[in-house]
Protein backbone atom coordinates (compact mmCIF):
# COMPACT_ATOMS: atom_id res chain seq x y z
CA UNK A 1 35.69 -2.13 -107.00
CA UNK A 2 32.79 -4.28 -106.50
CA UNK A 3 32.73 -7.89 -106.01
CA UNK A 4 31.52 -9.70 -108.69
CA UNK A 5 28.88 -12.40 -108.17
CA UNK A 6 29.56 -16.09 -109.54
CA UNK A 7 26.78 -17.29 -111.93
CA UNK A 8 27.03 -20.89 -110.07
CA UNK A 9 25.70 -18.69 -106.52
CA UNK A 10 23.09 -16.66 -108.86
CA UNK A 11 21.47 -19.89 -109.59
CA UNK A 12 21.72 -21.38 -105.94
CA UNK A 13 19.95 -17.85 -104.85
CA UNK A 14 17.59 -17.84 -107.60
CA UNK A 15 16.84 -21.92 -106.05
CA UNK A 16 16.43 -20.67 -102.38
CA UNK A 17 13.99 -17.80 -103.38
CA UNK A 18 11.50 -20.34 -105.22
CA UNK A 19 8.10 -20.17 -102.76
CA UNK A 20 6.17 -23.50 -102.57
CA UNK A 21 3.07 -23.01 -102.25
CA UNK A 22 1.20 -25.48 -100.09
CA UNK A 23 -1.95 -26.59 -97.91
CA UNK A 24 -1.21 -24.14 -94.54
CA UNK A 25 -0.35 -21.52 -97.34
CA UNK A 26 -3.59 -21.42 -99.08
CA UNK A 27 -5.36 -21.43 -95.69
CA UNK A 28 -3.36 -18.58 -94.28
CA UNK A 29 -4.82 -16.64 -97.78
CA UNK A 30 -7.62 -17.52 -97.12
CA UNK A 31 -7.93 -16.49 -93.83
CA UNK A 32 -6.66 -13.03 -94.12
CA UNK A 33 -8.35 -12.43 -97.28
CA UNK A 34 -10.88 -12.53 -95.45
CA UNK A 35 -10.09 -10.76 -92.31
CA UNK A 36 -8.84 -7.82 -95.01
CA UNK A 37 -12.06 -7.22 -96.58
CA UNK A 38 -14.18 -7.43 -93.78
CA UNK A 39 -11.51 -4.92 -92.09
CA UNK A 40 -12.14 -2.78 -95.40
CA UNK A 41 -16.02 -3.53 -95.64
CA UNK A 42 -16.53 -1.85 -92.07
CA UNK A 43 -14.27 1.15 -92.80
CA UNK A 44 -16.20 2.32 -95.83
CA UNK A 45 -19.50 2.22 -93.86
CA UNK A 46 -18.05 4.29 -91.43
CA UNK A 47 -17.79 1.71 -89.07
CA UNK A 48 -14.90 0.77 -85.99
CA UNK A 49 -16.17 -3.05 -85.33
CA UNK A 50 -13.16 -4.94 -82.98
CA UNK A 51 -11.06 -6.69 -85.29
CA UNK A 52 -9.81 -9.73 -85.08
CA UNK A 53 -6.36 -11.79 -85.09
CA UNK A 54 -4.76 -15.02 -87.14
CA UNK A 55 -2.47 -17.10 -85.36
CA UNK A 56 0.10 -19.24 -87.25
CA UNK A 57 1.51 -22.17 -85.36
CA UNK A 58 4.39 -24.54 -85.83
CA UNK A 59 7.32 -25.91 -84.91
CA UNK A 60 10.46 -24.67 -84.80
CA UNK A 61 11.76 -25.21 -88.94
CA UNK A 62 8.01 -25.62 -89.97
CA UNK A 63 8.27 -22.48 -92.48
CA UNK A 64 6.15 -20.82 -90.78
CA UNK A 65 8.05 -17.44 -90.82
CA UNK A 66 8.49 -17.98 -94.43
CA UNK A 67 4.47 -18.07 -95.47
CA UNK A 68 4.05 -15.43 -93.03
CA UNK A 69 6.69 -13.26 -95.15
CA UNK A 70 5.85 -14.49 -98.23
CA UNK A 71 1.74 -13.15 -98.03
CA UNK A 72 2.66 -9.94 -96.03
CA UNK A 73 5.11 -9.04 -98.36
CA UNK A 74 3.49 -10.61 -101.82
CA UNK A 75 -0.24 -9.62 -101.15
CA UNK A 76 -1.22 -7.54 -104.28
CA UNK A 77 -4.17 -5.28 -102.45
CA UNK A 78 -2.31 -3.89 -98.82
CA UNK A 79 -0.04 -0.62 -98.38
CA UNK A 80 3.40 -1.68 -97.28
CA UNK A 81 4.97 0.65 -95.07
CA UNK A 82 7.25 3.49 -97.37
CA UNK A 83 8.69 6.68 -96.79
CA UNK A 84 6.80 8.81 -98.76
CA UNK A 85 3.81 7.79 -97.78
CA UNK A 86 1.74 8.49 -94.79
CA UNK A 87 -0.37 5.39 -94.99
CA UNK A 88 1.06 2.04 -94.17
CA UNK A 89 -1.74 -1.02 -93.77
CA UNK A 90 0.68 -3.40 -92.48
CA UNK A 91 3.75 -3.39 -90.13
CA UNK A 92 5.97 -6.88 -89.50
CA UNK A 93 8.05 -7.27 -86.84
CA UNK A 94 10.13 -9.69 -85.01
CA UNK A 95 9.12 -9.23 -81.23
CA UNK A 96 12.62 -9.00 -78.89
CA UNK A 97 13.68 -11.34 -76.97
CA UNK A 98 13.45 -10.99 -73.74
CA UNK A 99 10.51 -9.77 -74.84
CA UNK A 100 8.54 -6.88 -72.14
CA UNK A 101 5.43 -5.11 -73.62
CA UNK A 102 8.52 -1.93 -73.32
CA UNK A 103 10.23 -3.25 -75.85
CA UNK A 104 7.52 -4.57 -77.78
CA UNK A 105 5.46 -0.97 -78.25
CA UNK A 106 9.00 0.21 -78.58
CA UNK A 107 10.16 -2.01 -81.75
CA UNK A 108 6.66 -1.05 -83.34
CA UNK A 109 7.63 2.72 -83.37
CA UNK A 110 10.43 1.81 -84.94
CA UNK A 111 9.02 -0.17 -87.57
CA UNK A 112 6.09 2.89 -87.83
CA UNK A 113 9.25 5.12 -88.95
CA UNK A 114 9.10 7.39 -85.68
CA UNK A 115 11.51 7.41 -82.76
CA UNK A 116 11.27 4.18 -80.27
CA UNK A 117 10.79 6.42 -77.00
CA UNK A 118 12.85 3.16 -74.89
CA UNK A 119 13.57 6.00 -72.21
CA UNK A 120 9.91 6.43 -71.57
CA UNK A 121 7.31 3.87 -69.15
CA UNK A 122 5.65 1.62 -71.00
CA UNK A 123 2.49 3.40 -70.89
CA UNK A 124 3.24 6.08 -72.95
CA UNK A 125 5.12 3.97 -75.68
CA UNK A 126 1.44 2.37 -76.12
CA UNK A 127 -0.32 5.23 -75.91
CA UNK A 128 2.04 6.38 -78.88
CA UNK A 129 2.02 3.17 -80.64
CA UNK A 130 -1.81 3.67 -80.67
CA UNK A 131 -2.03 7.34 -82.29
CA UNK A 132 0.37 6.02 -84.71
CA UNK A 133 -1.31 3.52 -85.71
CA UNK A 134 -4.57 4.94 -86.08
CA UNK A 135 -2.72 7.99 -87.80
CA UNK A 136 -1.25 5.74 -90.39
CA UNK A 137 -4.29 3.46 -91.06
CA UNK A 138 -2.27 0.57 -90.19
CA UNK A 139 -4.98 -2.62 -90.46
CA UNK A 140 -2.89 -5.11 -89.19
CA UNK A 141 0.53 -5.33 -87.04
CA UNK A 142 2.25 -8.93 -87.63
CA UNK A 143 4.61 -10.20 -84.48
CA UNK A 144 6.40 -13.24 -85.24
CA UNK A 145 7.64 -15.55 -82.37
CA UNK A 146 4.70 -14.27 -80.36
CA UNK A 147 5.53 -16.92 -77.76
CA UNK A 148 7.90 -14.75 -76.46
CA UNK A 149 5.37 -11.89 -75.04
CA UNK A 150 4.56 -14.41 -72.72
CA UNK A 151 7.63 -15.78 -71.40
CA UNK A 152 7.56 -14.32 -68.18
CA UNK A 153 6.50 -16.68 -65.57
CA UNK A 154 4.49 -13.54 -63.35
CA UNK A 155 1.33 -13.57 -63.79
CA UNK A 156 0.97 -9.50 -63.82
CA UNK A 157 3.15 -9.23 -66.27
CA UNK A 158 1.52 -12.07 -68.93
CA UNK A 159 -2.57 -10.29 -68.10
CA UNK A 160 -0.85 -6.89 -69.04
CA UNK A 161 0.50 -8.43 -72.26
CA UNK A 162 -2.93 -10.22 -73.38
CA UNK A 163 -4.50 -6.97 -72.13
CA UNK A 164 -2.66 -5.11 -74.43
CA UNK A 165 -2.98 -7.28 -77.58
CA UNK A 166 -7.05 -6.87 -76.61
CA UNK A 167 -7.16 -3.11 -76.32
CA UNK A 168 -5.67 -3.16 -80.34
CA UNK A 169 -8.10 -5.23 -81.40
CA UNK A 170 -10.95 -3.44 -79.37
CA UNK A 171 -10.03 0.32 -79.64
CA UNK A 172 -12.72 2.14 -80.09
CA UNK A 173 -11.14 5.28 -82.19
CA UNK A 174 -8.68 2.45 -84.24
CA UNK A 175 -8.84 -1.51 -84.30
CA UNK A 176 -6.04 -3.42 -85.67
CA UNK A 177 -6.09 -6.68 -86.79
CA UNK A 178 -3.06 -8.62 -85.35
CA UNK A 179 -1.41 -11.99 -86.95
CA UNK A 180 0.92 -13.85 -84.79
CA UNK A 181 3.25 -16.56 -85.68
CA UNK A 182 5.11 -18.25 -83.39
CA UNK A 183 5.78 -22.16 -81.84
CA UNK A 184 2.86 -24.03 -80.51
CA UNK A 185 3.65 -22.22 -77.21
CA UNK A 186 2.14 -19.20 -78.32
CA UNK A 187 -1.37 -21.28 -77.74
CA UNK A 188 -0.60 -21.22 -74.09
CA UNK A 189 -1.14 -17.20 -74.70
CA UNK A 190 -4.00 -17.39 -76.45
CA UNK A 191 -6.16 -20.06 -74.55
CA UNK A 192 -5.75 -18.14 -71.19
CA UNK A 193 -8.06 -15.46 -72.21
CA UNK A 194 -11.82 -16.42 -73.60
CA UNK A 195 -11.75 -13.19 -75.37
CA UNK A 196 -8.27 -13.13 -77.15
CA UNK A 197 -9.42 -16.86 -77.76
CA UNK A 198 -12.51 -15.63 -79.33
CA UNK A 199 -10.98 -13.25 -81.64
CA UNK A 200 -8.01 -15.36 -82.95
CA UNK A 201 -8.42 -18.11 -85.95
CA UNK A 202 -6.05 -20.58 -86.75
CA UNK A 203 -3.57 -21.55 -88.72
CA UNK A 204 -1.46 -24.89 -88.15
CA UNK A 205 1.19 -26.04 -90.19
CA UNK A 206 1.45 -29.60 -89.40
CA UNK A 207 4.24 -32.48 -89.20
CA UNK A 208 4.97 -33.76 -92.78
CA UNK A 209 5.47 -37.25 -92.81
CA UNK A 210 6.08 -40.03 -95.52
CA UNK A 211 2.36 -41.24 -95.33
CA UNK A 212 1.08 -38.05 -95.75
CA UNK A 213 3.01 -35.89 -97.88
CA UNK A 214 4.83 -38.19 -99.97
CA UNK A 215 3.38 -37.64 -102.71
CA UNK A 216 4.31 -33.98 -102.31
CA UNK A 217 7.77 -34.25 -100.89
CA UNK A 218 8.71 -36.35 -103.85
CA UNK A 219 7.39 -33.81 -106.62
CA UNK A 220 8.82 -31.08 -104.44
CA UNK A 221 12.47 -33.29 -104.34
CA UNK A 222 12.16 -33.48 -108.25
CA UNK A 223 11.19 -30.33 -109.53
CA UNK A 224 14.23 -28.47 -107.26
CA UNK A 225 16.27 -30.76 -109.27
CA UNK A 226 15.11 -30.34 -112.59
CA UNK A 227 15.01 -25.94 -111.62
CA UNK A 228 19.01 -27.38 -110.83
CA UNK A 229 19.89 -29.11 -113.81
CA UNK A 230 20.52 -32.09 -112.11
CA UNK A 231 19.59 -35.63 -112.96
CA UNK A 232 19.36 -37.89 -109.83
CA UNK A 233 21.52 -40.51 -109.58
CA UNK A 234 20.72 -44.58 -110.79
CA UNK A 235 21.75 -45.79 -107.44
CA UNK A 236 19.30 -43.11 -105.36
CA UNK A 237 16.24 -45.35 -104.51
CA UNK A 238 14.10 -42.50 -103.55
CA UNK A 239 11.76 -45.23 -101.99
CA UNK A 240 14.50 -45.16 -99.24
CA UNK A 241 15.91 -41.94 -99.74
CA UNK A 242 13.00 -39.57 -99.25
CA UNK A 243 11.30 -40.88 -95.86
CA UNK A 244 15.52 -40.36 -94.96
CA UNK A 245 15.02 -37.15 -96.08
CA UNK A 246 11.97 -35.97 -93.75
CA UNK A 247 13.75 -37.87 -91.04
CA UNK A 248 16.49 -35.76 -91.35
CA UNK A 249 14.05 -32.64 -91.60
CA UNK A 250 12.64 -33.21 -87.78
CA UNK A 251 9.25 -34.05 -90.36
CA UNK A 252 9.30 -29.96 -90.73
CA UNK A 253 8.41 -28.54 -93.78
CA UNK A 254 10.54 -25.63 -93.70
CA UNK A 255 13.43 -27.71 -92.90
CA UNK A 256 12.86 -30.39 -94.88
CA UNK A 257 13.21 -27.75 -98.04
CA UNK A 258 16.34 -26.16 -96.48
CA UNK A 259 17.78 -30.19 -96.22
CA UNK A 260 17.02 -30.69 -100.37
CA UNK A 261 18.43 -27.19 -101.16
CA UNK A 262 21.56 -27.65 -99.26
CA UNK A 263 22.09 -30.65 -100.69
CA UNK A 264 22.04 -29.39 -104.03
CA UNK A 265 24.15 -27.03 -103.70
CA UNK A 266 26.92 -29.62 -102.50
CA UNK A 267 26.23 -30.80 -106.12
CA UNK A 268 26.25 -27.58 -107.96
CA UNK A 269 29.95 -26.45 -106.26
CA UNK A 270 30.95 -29.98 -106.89
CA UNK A 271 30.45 -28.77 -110.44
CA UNK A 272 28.43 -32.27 -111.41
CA UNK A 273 25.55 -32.73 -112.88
CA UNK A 274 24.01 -35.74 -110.66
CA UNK A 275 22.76 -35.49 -107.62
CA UNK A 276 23.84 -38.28 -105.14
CA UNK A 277 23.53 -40.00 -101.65
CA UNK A 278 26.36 -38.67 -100.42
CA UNK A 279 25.37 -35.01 -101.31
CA UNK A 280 23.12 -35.18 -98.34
CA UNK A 281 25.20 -36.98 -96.20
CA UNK A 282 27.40 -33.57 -96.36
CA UNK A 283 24.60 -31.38 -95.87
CA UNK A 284 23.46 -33.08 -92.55
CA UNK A 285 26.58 -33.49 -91.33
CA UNK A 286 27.30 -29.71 -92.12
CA UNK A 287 24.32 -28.60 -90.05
CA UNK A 288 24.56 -31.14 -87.28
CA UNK A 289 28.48 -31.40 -87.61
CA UNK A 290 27.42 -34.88 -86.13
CA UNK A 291 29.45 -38.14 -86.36
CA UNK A 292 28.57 -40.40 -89.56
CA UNK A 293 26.86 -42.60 -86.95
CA UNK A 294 24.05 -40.12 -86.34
CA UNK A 295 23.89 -39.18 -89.68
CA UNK A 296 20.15 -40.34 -91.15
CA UNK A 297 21.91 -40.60 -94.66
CA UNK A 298 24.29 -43.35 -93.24
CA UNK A 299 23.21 -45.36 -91.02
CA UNK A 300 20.12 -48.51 -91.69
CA UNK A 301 18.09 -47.72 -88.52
CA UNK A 302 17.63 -43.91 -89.10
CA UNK A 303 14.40 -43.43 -87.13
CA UNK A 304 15.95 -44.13 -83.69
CA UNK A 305 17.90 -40.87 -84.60
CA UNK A 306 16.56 -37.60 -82.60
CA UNK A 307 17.53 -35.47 -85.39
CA UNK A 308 16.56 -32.47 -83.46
CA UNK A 309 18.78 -33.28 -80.87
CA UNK A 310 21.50 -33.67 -82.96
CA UNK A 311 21.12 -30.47 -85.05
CA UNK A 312 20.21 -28.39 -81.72
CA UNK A 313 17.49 -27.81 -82.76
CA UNK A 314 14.82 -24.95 -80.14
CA UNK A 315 12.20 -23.83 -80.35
CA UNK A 316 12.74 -20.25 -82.32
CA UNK A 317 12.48 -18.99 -85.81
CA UNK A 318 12.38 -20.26 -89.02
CA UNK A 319 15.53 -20.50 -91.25
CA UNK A 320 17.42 -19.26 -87.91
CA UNK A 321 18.13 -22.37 -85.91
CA UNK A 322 20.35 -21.51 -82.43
CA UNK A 323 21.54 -24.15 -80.52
């Protein structure tokens, strides 16, 4: 007999899968709009030019994995990868961790549908990563928390990894595009090569804070109510509340969003239709499980608070915060 599903968590699902769009966003479009159509504009003169690569940066709860997802999987003109079809324009993957170019070429068979080959040298995984590729018209292969291919303090081993993201973009019989997202570590990887440098734009999603995005964080804080049904309660002086609110989201975007949605749904199970103080209060203290005294909600001077600290927060993925 199967479960059945409570209209109150339909509605906080239906909340979390809203998508704001935003500045880093439209510049990520942007940028691989264009990288697509050149990519397409070469092929149907016949011609293998190197491609090139977008990097997305940002911190740990930035949302960074998020807008990566969100255009890989929404984007209206590329060939996903599916079963019945041989053609499949863009792979996604998270790369292992430990992460060793094995692995790596390994995880992308996988993804590619064919068998991961873990019992054979590196070498050959690539070489087979390579005809796949090129055999399935992939144009781009997306590796989030790219910071982790170059983890390894030996030298040998971080060349062979930059060395390998080159020969993708470079190949002379198949080029692939490459996005990586990852912490602001992953520029470490791409500054120590002037050619992977060359061949990589951009894309930074930066700190929000109260004199810069306030404008934003407070329509974003009001229309996840109103999509609620909640009214905000008389004695919520968002004047105070919201630069609280960033505080408590280490100024991230991503997990500034995660702090308003969890806090709404302390609301919605309460079963009342005002959102309060003490709603967040719950929700920090939830992901923190910190004392009341370290609790940005509570106490009057917030800002000496190391949120990150307190929550745990390292530097990893999106939406998946380890400790």
């Amino acid at each position: 007999m199967m479960n059945k599903v409570s209209d109150t968590h339909i509605q906080l699902a239906k909340l979390r899968g809203q998508f704001i769009r935003h500045a880093a966003y439209e510049q990520l479009c942007d940028q691989f709009d264009r990288h697509l159509q050149r990519r397409r504009a070469a092929l149907s003169l016949g011609l293998f030019e190197e491609a090139r690569g977008i990097a997305i940066v940002g911190a740990s709860g930035s949302g960074k994995s998020t807008l990566t997802a969100r255009l890989l999987t929404q984007h209206p003109d590329i060939l996903q990868p599916q079963s019945e079809s041989q053609k499949a324009e863009i792979i996604s993957l998270l790369v292992p961790s430990p992460a060793t170019l094995k692995d790596v070429g390994s995880t992308i068979l996988g993804a590619l549908g064919y068998d991961s080959m873990r019992r054979s040298p590196a070498g050959a995984i690539w070489d087979q990563v390579r005809t796949l590729l090129h055999n399935r018209e992939t144009l781009f292969v997306h590796l989030d928390e790219a910071q982790d291919l170059f983890s390894s303090r030996n030298t040998n081993v971080r060349n062979d990894v930059v060395n390998t993201l080159k020969s993708l973009m470079n190949s002379k019989a198949w080029p692939v595009g490459l996005i990586l997202s990852g912490t602001p570590k992953m520029i470490e990887m791409i500054n120590s090569d002037d050619q992977l440098k060359r061949r990589i734009d951009m894309v930074s999603i930066d700190a929000v804070t109260w004199a810069s995005h306030g404008k934003e964080v407070r329509a974003y804080f009001k229309a996840y109510a109103d999509k609620a049904g909640l009214s905000l309660c008389i004695e919520l002086d968002l004047e105070d509340f919201l630069p609280r609110l960033l505080h408590a989201g280490a100024n991230e975007f991503g997990l500034t969003v995660s702090m308003i949605l969890n806090g709404i749904e302390n609301a919605i199970l309460e079963e009342t239709d005002t959102l309060r103080l003490e709603h967040f209060i719950d929700a920090f203290q939830s992901k923190s499980g910190c004392v009341r005294g370290l609790n940005p909600f509570v106490v009057s001077d917030y800002l000496a608070i190391d949120t990150r600290a307190v929550m745990g927060i390292m530097q990893f993925g999106d939406g998946q915060v380890r400790r």
